[in-house]
N, C-alpha and C. Protein backbone atom coordinates (compact mmCIF):
# COMPACT_ATOMS: atom_id res chain seq x y z
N UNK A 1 2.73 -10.78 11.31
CA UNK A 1 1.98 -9.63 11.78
C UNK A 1 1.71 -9.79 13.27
N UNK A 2 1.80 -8.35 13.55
CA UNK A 2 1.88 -8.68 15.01
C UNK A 2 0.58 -7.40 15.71
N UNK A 3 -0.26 -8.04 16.58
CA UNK A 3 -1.13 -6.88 17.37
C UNK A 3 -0.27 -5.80 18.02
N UNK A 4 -0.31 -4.83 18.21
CA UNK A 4 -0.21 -3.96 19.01
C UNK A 4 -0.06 -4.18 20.21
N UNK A 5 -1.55 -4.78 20.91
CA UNK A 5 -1.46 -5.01 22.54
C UNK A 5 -3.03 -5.56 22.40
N UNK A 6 -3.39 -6.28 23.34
CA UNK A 6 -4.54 -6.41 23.65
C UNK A 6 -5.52 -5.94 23.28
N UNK A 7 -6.66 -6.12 22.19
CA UNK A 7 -7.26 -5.10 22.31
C UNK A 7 -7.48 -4.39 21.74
N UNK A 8 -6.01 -3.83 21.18
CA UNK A 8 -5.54 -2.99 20.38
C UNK A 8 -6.33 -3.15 18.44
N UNK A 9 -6.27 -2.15 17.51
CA UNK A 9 -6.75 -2.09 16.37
C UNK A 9 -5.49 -2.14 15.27
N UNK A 10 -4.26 -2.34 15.85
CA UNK A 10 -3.37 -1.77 14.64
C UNK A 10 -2.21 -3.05 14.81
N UNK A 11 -2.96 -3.30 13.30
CA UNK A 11 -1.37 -4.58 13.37
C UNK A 11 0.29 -4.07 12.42
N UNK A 12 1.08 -4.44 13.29
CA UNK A 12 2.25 -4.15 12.40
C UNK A 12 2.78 -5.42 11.72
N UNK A 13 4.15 -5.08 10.84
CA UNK A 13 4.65 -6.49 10.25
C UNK A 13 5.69 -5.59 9.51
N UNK A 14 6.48 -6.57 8.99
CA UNK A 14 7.34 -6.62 7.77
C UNK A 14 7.27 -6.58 6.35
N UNK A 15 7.44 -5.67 5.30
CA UNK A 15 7.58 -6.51 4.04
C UNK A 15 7.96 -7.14 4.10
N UNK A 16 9.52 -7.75 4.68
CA UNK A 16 9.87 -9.22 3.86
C UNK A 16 9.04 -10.23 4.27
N UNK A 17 8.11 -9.94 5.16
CA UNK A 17 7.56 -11.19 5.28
C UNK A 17 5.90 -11.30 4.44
N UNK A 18 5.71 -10.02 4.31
CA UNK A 18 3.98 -10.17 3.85
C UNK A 18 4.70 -8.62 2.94
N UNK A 19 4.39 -8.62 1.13
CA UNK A 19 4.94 -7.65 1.06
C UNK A 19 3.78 -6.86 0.43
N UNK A 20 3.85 -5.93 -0.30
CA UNK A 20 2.33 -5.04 -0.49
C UNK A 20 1.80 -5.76 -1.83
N UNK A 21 1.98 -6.23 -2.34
CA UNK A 21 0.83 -6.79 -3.38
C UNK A 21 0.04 -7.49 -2.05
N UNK A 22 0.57 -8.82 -1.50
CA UNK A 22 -0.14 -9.55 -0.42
C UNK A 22 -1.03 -8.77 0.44
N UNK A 23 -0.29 -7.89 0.88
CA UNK A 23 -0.87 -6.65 1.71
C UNK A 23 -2.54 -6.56 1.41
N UNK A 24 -2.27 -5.22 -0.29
CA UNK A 24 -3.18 -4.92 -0.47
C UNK A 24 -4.22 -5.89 -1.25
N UNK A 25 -4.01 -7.20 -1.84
CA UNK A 25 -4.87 -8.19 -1.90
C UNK A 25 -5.37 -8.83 -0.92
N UNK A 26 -4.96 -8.69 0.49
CA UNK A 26 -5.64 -9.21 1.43
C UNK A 26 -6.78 -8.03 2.23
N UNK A 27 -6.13 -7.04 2.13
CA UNK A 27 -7.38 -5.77 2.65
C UNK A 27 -8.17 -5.95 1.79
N UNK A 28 -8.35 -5.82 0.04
CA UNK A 28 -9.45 -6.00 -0.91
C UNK A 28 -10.15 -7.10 -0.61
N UNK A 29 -9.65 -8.04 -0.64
CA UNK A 29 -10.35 -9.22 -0.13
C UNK A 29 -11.81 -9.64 1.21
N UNK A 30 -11.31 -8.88 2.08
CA UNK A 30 -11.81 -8.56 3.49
C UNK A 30 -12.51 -7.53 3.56
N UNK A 31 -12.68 -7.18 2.54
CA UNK A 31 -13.27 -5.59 2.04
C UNK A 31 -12.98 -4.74 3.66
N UNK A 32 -11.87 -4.64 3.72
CA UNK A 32 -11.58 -3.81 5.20
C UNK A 32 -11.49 -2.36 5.01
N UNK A 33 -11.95 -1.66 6.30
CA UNK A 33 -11.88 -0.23 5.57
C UNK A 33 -10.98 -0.08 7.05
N UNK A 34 -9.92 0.52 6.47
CA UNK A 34 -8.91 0.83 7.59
C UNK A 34 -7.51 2.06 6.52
N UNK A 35 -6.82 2.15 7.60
CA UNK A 35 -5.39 3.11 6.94
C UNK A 35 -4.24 1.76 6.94
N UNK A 36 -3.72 2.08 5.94
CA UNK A 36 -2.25 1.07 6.32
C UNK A 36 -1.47 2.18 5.74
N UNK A 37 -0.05 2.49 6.51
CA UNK A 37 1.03 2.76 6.43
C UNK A 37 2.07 1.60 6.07
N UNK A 38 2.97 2.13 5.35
CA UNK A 38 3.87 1.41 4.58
C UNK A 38 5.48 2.25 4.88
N UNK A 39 6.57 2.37 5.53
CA UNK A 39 7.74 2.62 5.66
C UNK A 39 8.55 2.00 5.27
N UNK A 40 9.66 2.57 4.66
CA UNK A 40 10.86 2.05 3.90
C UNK A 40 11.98 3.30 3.91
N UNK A 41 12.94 3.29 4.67
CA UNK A 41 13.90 4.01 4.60
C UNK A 41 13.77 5.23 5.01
N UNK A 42 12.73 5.73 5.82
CA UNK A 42 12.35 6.73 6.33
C UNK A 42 11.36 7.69 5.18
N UNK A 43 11.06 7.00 4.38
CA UNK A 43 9.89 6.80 3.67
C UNK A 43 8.84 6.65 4.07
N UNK A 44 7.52 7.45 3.59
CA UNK A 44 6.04 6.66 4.23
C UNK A 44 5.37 6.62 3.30
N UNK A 45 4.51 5.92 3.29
CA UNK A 45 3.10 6.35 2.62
C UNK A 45 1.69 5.76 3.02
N UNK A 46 0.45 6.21 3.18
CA UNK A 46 -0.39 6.18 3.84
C UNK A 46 -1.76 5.99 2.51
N UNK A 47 -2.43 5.24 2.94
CA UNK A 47 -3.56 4.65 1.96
C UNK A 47 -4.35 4.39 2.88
N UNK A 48 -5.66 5.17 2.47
CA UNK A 48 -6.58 4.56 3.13
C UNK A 48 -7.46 4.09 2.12
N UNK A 49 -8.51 2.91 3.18
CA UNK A 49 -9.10 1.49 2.35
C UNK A 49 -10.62 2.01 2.58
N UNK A 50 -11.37 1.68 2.25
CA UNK A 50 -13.06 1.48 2.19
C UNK A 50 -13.48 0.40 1.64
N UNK A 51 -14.15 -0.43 2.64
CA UNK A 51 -14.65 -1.37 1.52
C UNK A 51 -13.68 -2.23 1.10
N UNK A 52 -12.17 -1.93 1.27
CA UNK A 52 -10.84 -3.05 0.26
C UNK A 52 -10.95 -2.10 -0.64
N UNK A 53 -11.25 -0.98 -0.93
CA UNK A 53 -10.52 -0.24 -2.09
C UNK A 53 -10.10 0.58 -1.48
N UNK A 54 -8.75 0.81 -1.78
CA UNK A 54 -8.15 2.59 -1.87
C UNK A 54 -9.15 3.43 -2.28
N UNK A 55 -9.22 4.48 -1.14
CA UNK A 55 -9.83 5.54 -1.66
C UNK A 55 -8.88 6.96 -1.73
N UNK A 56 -7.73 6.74 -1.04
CA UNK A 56 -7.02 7.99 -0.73
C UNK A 56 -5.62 7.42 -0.83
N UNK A 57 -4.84 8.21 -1.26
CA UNK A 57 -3.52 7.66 -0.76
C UNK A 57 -2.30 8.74 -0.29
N UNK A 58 -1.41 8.57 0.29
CA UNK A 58 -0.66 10.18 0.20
C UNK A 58 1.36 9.64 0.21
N UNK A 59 2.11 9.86 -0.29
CA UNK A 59 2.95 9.77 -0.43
C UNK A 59 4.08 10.88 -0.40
N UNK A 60 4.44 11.72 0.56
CA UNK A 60 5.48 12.49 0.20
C UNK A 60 4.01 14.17 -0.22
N UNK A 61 4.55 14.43 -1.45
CA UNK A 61 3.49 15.55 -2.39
C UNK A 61 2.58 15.25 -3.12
N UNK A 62 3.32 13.33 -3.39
CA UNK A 62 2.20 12.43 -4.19
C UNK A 62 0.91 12.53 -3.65
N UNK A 63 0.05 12.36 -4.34
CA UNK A 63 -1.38 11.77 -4.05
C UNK A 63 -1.38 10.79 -5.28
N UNK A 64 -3.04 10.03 -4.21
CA UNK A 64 -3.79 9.30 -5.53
C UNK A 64 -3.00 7.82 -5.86
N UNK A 65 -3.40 7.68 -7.33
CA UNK A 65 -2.57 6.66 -8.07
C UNK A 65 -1.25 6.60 -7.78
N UNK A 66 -0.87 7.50 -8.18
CA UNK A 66 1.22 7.38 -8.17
C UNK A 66 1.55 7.55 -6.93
N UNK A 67 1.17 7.90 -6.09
CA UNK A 67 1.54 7.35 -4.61
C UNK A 67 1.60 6.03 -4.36
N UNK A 68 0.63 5.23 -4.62
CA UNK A 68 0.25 3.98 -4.11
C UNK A 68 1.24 3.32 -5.34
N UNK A 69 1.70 3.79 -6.62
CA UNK A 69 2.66 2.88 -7.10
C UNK A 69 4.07 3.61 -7.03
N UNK A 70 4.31 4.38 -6.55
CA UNK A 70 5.58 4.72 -6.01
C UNK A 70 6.26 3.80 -4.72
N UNK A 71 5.52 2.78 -3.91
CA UNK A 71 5.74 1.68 -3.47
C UNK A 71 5.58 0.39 -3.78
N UNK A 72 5.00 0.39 -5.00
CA UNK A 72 4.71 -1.30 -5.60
C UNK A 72 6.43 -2.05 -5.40
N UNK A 73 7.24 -1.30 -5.85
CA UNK A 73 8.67 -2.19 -5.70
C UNK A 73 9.62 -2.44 -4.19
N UNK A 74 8.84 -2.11 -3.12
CA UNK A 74 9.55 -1.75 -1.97
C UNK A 74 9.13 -3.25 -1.67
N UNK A 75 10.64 -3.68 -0.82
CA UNK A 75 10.89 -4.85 -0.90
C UNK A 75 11.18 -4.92 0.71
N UNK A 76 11.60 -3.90 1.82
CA UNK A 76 11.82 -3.79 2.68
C UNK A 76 11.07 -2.72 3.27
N UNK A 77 11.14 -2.27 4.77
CA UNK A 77 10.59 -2.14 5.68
C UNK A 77 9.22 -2.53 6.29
N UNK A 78 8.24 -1.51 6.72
CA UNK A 78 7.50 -2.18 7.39
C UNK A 78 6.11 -1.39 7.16
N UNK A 79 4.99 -2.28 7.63
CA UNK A 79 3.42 -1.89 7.83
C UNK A 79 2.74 -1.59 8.84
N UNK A 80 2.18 -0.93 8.94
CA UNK A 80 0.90 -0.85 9.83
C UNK A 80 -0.40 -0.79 9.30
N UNK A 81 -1.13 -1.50 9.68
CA UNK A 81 -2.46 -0.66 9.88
C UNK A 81 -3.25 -0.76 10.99
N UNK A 82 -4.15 0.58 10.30
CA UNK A 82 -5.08 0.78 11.95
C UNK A 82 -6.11 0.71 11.01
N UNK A 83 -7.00 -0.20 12.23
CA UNK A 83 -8.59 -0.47 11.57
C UNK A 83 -9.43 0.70 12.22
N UNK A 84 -8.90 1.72 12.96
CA UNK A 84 -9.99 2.83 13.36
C UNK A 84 -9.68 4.15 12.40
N UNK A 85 -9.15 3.73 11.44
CA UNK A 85 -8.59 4.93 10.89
C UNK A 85 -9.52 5.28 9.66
N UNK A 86 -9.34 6.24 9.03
CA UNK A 86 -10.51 6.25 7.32
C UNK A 86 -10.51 7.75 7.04
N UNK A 87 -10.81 8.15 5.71
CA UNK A 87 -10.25 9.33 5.08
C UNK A 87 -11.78 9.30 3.58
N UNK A 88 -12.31 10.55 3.99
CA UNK A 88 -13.44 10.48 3.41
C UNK A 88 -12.77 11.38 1.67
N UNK A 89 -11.89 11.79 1.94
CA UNK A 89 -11.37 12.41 0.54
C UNK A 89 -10.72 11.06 -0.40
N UNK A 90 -11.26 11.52 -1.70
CA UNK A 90 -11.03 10.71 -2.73
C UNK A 90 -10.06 11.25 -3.62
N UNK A 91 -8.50 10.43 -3.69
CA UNK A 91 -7.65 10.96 -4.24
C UNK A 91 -7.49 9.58 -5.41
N UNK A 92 -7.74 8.38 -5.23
CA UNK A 92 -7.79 7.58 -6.58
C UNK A 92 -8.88 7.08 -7.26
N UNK A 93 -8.10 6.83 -8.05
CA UNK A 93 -9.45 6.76 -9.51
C UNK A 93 -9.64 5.34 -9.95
N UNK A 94 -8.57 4.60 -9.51
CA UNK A 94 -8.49 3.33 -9.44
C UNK A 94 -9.26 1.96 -8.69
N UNK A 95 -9.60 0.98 -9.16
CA UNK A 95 -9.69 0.19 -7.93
C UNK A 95 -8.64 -0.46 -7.29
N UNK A 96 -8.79 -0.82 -6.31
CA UNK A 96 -7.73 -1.58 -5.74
C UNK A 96 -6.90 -2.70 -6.78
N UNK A 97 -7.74 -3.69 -7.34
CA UNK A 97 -6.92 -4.02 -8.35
C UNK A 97 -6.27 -4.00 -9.61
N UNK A 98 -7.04 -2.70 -10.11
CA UNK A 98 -6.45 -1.83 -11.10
C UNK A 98 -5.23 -1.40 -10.80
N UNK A 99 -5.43 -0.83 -9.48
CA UNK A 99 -3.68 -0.43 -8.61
C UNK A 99 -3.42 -1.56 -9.17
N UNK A 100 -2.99 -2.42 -8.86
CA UNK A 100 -2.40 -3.59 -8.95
C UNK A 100 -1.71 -3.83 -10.20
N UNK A 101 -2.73 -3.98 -11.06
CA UNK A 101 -2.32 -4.83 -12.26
C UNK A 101 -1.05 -3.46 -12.87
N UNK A 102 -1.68 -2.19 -12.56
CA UNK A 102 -1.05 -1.08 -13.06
C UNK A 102 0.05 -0.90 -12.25
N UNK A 103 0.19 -1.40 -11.65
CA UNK A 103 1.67 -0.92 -10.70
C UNK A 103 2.55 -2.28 -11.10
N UNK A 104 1.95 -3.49 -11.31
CA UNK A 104 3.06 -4.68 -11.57
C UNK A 104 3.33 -3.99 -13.22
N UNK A 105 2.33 -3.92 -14.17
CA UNK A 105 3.10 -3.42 -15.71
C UNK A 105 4.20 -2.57 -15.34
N UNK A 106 3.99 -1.51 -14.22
CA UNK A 106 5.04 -0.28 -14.31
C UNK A 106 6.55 -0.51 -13.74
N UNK A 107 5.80 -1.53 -12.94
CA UNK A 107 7.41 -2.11 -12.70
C UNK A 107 7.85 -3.18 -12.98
N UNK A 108 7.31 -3.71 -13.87
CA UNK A 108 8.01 -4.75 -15.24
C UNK A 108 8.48 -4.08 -15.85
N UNK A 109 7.95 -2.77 -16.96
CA UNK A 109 8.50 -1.33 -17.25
C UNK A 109 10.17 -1.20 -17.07
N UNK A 110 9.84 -0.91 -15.69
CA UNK A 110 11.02 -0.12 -14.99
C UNK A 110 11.84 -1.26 -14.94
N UNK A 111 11.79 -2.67 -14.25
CA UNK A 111 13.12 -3.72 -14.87
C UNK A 111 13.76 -4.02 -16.14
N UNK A 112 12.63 -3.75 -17.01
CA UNK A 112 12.89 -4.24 -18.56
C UNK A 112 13.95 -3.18 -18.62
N UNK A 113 13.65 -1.97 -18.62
CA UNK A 113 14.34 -0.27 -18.82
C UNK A 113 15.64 -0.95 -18.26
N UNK A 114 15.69 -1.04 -16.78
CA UNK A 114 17.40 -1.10 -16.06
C UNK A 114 17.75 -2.42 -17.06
N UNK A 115 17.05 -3.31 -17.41
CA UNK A 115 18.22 -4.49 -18.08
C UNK A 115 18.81 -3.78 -19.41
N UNK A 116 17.81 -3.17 -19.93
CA UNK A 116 18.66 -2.54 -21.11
C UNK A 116 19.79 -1.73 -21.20
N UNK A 117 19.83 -1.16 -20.03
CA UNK A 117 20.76 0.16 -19.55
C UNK A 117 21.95 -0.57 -19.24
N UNK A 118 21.69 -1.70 -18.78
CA UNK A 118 22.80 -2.74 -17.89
C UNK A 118 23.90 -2.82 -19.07
């Protein structure tokens, strides 16, 4: 992860190097209330934190829950966040580690599914 500039509020990075489970277990953790962006393939999606929980998330038309696990499997591109950022609308119902646990079942799910298909 890298600062911005001096000063600056918004760190960027890599999935391959820090990928979003790490991500978002380290914002929960820090109870940080900030936005992180997530890109992959000209893909975005945008979550904002309170506290280390998601309170919002936006993906595409997605909101909410299935936004925030419509990236649990992204294995590449990149992050930001900005710690001046925050979004007073409540689009999940989840906690942050509810995301979690619910997005790793769904994509255990979704591998089990492709091995069978294989």
């Amino acid at each position: 992860m890298a600062r911005e500039a001096p000063g600056e509020s918004t760190l960027r990075g890599s999935l391959a190097q820090m990928n979003i489970m790490d991500l978002l277990q380290s914002l929960e953790m820090g109870r940080k209330s900030c936005l992180l962006t997530i890109s992959n393939s000209g893909e975005k999606c945008d979550m904002f934190f309170s506290e280390g929980q998601i309170n919002h998330a936006v993906y595409g038309s997605t909101k909410g829950d299935d936004a925030v696990y419509k990236t649990m499997g992204w294995t590449g591109g990149s992050f930001q966040i900005d710690f001046t950022k925050s979004s007073s609308e409540t689009t999940v119902t989840r906690s942050t580690q509810g995301l979690l646990m619910e997005g790793l079942r769904l994509l255990d799910e979704s591998n089990r599914d492709a091995e069978v298909q294989a």
